[in-house]
Protein backbone atom coordinates (compact mmCIF):
# COMPACT_ATOMS: atom_id res chain seq x y z
CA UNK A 1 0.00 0.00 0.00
CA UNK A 2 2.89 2.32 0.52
CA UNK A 3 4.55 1.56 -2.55
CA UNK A 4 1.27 2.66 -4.39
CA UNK A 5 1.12 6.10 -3.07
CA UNK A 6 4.44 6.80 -3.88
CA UNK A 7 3.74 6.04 -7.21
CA UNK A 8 0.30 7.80 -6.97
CA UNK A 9 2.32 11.12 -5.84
CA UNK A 10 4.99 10.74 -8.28
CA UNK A 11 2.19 10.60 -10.74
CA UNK A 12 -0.04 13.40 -9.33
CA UNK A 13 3.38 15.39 -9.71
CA UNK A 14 4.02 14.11 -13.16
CA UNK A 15 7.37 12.64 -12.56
CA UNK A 16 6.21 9.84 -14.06
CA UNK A 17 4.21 8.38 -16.29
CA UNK A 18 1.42 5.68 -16.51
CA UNK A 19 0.94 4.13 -19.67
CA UNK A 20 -1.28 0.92 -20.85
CA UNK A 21 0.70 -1.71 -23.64
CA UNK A 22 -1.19 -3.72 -26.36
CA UNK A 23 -1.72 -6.34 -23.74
CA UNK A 24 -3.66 -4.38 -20.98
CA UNK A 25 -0.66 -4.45 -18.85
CA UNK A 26 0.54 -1.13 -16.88
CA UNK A 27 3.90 0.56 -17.09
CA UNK A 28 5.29 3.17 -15.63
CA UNK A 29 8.41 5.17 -16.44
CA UNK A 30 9.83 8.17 -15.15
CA UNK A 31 9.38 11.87 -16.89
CA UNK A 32 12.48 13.29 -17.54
CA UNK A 33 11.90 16.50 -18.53
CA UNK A 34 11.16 17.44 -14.97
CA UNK A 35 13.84 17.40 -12.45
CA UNK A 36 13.96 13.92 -10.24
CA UNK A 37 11.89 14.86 -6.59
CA UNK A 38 13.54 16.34 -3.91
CA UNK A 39 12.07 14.44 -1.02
CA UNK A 40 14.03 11.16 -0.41
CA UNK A 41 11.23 8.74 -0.65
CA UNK A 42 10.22 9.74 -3.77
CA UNK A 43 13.62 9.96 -4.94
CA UNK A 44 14.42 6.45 -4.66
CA UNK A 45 10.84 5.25 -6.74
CA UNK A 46 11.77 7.65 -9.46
CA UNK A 47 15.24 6.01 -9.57
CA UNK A 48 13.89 2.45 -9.93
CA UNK A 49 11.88 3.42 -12.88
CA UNK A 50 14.33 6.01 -14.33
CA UNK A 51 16.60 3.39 -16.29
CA UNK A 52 13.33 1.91 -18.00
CA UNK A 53 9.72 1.26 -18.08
CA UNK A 54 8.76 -0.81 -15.86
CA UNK A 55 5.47 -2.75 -15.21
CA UNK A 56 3.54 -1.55 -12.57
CA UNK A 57 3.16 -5.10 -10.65
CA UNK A 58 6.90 -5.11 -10.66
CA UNK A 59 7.63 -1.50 -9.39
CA UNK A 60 5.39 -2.21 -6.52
CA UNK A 61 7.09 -5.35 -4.66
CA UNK A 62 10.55 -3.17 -5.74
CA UNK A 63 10.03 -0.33 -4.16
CA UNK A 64 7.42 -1.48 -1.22
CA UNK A 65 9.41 -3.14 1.61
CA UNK A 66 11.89 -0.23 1.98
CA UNK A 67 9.63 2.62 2.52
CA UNK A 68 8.32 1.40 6.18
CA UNK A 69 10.98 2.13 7.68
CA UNK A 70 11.92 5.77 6.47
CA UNK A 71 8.23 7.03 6.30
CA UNK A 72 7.85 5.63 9.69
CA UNK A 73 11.10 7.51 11.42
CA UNK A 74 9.89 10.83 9.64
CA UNK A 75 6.20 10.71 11.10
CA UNK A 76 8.16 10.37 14.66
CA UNK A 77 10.60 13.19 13.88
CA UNK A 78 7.57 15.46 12.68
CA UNK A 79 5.99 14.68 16.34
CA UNK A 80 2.98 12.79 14.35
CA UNK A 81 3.51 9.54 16.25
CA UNK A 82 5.83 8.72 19.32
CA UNK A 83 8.24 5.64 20.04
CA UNK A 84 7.25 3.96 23.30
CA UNK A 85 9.60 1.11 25.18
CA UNK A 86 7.48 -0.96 27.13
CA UNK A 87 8.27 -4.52 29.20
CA UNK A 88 6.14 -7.59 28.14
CA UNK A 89 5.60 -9.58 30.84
CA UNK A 90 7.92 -7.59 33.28
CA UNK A 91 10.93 -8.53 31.12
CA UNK A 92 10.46 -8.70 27.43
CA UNK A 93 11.41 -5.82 26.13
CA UNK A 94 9.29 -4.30 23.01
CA UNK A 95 8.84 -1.09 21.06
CA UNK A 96 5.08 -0.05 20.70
CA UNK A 97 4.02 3.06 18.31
CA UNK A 98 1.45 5.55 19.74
CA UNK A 99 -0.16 8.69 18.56
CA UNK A 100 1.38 11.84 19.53
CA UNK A 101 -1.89 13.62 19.85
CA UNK A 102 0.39 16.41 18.10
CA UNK A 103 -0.65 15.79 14.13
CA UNK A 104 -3.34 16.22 12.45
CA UNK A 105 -5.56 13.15 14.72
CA UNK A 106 -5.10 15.12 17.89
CA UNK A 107 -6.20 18.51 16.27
CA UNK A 108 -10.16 19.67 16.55
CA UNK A 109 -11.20 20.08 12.82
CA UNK A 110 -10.97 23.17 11.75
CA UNK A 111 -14.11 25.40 10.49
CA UNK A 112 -14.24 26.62 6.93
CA UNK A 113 -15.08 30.46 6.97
């Protein structure tokens, strides 16, 4: 699921683009004409497609198990969600993932004028 909103954002940016072969099979393949994405995450997507088009169902086990990690560590540096160590069982020792009640979830929604 990760892996297809990085390619949905690279596309809503147009640094790539989705095409459709004779076969009904997606590809997707990087735009060159704009300048690669700035942000990290997207970075490294745009990369894997930038040497050649590449079928979607193949970009998205590529590119999928190494976004957890970074997109996780940035939503705890932005205050979004906190790291918690915790004991299981008075000695197991575990890391549990909590809501800062800082982003957007522990904000009252805001009124449009």
């Amino acid at each position: 699921m990760l892996a297809g909103a990085v390619l949905a954002d690279l596309a809503l940016h147009e640094s790539v683009a989705i095409t459709t072969t004779r076969t009904g099979s997606i590809n997707v393949e990087a735009v060159r004409e704009k300048a690669p994405p700035s942000d990290e995450i997207l970075h490294s997507a745009w990369e894997y497609v930038s040497d050649k088009p590449r079928g979607v169902q193949t970009v998205l086990p590529a590119i999928g198990p190494r976004l957890r990690h970074p997109l996780l560590e940035r939503l705890i540096a932005r205050g979004d969600i906190r790291r918690e160590n915790r004991k299981v069982l008075g000695f197991f020792k575990m890391t549990a993932l909590e809501d800062s009640q800082n982003g957007a979830a522990g904000r009252p929604p805001q009124r449009s004028p």
